[in-house]
N, C-alpha and C. Protein backbone atom coordinates (compact mmCIF):
# COMPACT_ATOMS: atom_id res chain seq x y z
N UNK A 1 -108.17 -12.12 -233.63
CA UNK A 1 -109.44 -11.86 -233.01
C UNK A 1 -110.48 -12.83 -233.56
N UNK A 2 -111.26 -13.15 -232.65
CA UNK A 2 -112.33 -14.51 -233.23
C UNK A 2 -113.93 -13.16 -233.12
N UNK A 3 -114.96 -13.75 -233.80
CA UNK A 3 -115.92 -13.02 -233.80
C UNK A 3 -117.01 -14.65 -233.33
N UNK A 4 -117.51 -14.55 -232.57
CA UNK A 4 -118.18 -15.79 -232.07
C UNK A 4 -120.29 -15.48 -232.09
N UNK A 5 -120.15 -16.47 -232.07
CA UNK A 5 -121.78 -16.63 -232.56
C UNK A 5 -122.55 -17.52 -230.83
N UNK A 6 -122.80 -17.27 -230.02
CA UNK A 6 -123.08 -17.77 -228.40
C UNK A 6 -125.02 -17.94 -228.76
N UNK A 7 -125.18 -19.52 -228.10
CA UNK A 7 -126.65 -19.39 -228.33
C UNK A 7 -127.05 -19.10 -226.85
N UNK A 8 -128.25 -19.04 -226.79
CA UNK A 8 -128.84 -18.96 -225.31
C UNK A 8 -129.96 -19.69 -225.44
N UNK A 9 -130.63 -20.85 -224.97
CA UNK A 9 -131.67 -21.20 -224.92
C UNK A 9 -132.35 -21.20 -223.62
N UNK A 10 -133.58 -20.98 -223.02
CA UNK A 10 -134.46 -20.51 -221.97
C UNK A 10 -135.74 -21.10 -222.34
N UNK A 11 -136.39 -21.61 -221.09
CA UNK A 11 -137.69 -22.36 -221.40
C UNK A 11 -138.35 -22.03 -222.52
N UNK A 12 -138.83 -20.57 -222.59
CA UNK A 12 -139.70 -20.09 -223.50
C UNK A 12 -138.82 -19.20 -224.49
N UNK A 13 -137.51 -19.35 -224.79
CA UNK A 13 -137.30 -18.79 -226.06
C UNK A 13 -135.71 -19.48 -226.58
N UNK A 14 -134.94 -18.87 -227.35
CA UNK A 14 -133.99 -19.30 -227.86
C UNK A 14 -133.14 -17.66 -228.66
N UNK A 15 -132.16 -17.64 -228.03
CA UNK A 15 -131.67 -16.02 -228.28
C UNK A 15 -130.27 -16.25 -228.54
N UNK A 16 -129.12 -15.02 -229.17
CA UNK A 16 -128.47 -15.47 -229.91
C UNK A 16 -127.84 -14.15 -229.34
N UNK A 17 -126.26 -14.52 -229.29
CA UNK A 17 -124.75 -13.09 -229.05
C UNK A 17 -124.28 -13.43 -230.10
N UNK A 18 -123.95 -12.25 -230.76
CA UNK A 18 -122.90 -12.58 -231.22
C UNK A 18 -121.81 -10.83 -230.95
N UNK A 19 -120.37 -11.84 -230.89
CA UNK A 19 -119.48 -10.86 -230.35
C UNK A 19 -118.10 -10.81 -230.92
N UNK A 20 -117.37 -9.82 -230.19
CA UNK A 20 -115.65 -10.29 -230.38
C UNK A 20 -114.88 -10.78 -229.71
N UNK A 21 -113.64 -11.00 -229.34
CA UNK A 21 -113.00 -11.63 -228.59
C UNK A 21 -111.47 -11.85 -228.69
N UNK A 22 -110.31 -11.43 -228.30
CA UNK A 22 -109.22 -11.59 -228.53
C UNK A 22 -108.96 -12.82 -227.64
N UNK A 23 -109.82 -12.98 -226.63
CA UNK A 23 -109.24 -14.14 -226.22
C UNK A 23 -109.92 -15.75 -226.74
N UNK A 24 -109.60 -16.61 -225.51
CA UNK A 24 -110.47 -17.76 -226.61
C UNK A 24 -112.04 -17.94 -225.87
N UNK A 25 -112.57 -18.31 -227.18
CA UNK A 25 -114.31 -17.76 -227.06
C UNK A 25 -114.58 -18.71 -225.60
N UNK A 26 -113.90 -20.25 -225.13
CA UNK A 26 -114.93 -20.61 -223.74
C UNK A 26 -114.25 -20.06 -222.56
N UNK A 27 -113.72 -18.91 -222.78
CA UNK A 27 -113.43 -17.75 -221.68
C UNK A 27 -114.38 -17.09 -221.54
N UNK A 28 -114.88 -16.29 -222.71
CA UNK A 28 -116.28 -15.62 -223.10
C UNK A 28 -117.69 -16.47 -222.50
N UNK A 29 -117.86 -17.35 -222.78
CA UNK A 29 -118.46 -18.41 -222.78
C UNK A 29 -118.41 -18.34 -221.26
N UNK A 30 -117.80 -18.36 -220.64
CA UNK A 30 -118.07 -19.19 -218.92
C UNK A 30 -117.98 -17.42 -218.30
N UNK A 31 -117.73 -16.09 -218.69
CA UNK A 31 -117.63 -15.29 -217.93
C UNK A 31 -119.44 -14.59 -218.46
N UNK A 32 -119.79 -15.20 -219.63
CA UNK A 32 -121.47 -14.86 -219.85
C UNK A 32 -122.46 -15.54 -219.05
N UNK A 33 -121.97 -17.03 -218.74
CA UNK A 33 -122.78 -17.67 -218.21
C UNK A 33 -123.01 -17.58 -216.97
N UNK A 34 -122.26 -16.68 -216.53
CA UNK A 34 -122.49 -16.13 -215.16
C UNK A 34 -123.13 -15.36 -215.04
N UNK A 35 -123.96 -15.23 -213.77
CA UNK A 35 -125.34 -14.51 -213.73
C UNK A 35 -126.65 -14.71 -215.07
N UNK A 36 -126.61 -15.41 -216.14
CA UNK A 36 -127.34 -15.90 -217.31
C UNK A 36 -128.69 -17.08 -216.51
N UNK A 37 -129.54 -17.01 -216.69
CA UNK A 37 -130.25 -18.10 -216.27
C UNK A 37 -130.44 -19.39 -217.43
N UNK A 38 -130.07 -18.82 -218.65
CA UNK A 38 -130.30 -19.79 -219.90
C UNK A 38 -128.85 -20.65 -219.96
N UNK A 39 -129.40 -21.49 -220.61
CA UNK A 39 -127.66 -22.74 -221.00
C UNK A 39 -127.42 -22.09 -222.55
N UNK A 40 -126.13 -21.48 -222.28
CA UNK A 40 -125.14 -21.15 -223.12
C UNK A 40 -124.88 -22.37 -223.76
N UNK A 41 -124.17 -21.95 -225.19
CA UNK A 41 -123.50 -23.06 -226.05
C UNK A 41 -122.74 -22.43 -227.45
N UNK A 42 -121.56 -22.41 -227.19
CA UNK A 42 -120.69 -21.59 -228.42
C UNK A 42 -121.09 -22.51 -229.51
N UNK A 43 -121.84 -21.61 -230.46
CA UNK A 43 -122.28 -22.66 -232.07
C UNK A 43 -121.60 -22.36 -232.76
N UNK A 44 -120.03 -20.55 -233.00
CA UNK A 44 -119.37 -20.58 -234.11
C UNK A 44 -118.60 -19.94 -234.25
N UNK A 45 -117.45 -19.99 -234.13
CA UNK A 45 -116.23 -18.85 -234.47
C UNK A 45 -115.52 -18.25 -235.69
N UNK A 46 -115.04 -17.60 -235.78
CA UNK A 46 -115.09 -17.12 -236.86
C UNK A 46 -113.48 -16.22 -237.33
N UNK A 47 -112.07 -16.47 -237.15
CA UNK A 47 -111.66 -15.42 -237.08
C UNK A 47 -111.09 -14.29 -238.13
N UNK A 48 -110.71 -13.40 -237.51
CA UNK A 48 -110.71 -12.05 -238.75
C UNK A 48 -109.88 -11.18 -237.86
N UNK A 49 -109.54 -10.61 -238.95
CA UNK A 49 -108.32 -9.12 -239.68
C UNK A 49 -108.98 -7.78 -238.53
N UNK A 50 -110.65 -7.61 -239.01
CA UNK A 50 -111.21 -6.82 -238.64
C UNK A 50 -111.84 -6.94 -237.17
N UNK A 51 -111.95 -8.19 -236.15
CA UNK A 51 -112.63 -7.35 -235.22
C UNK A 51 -113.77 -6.86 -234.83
N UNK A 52 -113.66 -5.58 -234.00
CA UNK A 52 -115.38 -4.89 -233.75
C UNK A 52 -115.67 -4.40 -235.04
N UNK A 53 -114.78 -3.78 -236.44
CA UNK A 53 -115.94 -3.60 -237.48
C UNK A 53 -116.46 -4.33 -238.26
N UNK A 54 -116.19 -6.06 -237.81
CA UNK A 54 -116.78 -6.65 -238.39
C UNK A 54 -118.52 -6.97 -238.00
N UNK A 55 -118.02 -7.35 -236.32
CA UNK A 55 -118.82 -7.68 -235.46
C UNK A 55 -120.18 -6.52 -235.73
N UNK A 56 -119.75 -5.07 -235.60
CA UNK A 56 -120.63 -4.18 -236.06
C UNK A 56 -121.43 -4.01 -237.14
N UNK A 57 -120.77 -4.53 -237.98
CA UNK A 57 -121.70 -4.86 -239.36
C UNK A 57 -122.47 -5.96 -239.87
N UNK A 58 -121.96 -6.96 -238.95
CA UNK A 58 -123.24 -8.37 -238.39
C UNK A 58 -124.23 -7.85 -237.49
N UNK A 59 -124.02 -6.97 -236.62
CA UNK A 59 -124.83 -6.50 -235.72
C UNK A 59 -126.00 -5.38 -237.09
N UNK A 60 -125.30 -4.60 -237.64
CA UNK A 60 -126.20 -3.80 -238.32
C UNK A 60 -127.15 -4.49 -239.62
N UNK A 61 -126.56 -5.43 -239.86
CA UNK A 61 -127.11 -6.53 -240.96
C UNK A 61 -128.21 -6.98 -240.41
N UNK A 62 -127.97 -7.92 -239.44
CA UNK A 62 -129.09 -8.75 -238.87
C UNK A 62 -130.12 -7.46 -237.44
N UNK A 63 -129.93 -5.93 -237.56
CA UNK A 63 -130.29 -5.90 -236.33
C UNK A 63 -132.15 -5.81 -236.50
N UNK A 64 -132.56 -6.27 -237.35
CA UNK A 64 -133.95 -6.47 -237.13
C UNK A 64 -134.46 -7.50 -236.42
N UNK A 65 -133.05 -8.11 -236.08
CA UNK A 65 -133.86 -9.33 -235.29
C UNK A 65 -133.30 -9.60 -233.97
N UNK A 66 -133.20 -7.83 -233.78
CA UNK A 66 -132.68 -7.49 -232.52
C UNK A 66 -133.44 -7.80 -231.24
N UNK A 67 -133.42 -8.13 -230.28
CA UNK A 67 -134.13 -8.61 -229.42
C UNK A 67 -134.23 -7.73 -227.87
N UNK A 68 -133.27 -8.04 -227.37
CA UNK A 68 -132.97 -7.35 -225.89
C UNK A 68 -131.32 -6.95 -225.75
N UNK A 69 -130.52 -5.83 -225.09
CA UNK A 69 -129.49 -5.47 -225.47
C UNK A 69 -128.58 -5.85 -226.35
N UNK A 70 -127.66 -7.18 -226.47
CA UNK A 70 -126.74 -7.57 -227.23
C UNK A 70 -127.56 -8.80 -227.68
N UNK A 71 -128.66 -8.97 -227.58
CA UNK A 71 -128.98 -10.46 -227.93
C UNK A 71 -129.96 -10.31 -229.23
N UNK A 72 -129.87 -11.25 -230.09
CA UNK A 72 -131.01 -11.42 -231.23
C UNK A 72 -131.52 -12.51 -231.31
N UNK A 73 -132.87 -12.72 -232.02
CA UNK A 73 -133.36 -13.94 -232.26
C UNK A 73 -133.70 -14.16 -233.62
N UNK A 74 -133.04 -15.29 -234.19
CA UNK A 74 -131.64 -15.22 -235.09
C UNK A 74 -132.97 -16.72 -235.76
N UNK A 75 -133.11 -16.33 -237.13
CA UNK A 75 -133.68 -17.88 -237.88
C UNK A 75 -132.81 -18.92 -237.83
N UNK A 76 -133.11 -19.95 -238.27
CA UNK A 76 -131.91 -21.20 -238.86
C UNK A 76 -131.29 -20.58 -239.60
N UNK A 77 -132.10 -20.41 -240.84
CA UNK A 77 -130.78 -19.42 -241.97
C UNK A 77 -130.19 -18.69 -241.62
N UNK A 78 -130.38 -17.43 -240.50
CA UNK A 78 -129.17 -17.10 -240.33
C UNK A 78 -128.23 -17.94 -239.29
N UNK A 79 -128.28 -18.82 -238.74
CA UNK A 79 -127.27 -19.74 -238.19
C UNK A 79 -126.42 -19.92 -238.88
N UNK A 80 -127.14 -21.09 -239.43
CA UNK A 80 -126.53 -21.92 -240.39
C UNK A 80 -125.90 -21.05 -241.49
N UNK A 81 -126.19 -19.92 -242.09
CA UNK A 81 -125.46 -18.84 -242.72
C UNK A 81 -124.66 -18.00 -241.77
N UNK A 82 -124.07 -18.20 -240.78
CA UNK A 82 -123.41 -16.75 -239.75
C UNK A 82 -121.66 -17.03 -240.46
N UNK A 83 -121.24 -18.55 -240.65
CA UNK A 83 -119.82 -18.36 -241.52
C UNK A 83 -120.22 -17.63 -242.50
N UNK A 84 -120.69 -17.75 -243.42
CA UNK A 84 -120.59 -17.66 -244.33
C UNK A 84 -120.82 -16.26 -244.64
N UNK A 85 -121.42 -15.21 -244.06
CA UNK A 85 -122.02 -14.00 -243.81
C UNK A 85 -120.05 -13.65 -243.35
N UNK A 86 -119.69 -13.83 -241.96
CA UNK A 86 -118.75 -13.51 -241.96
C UNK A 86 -117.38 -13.36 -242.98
N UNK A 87 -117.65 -14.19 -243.53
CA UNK A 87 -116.95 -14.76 -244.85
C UNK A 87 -116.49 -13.31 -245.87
N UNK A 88 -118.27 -13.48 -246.44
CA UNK A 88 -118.53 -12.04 -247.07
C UNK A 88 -118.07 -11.19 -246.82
N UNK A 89 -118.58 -10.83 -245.71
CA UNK A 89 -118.16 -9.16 -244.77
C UNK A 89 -116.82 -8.93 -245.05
N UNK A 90 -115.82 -10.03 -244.27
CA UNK A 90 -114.26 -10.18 -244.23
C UNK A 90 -113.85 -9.95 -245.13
N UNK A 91 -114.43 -10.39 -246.51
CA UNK A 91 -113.73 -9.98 -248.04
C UNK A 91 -113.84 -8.56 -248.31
N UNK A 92 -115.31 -8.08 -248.14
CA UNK A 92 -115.68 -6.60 -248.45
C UNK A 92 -114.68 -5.94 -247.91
N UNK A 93 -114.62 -6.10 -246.15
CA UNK A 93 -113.67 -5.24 -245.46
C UNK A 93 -112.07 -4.93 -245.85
N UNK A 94 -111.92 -6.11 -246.28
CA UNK A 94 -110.60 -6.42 -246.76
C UNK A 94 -110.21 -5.35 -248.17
N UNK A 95 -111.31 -6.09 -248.64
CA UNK A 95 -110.81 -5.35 -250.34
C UNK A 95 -111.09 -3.73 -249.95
N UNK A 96 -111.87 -3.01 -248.91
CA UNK A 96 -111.89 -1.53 -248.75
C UNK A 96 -110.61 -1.55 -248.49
N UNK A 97 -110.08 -2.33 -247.45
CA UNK A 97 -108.99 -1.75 -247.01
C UNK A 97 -107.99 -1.51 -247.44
N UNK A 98 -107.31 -2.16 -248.58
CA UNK A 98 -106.36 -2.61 -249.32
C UNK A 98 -106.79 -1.63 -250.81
N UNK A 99 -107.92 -1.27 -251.09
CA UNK A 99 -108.47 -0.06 -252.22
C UNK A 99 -108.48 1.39 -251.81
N UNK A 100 -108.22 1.77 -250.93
CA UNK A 100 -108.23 3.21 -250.04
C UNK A 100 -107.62 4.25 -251.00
């Protein structure tokens, strides 16, 4: 499973998915950009063990910079930090899982 990071940019803003995906993310990618008025652009994949509880706990991390349904508007740092965040998470999740 890949956990993908999708930008959206639009005249007046710049907004951010991030999701899951068993398949490959520019499947995701071309079935979002439909009906979307903004230009899509996959900025990051990510894959993992875990899935939606990962995806869920990027979502609950960052959701202050929650925006409109699945979308956020996301700083540089967290861009440019979204591996690396995943990274983290993946270890935490891991070591719960394997400590039970």
């Amino acid at each position: 499973m890949l956990i993908y990071l999708i930008e959206c940019k639009r005249d007046y803003e710049t907004v951010y998915k991030i999701g899951y995906s068993k398949c490959k993310p520019n499947s995701r990618l071309r079935n979002l950009q439909t009906g979307n008025d903004g230009e899509l652009k996959l900025i990051e994949t990510f894959e993992t063990l875990h899935g939606q509880i990962l995806e869920r706990t990027i979502h609950r991390f960052l959701g202050h910079e929650h925006r409109r349904g699945e979308w956020l508007t996301l700083s540089l740092k967290d861009v440019l930090g979204f591996r690396a965040l995943c990274e983290k998470i993946e270890k935490n999740l891991t070591f719960l899982k394997e400590n039970q």
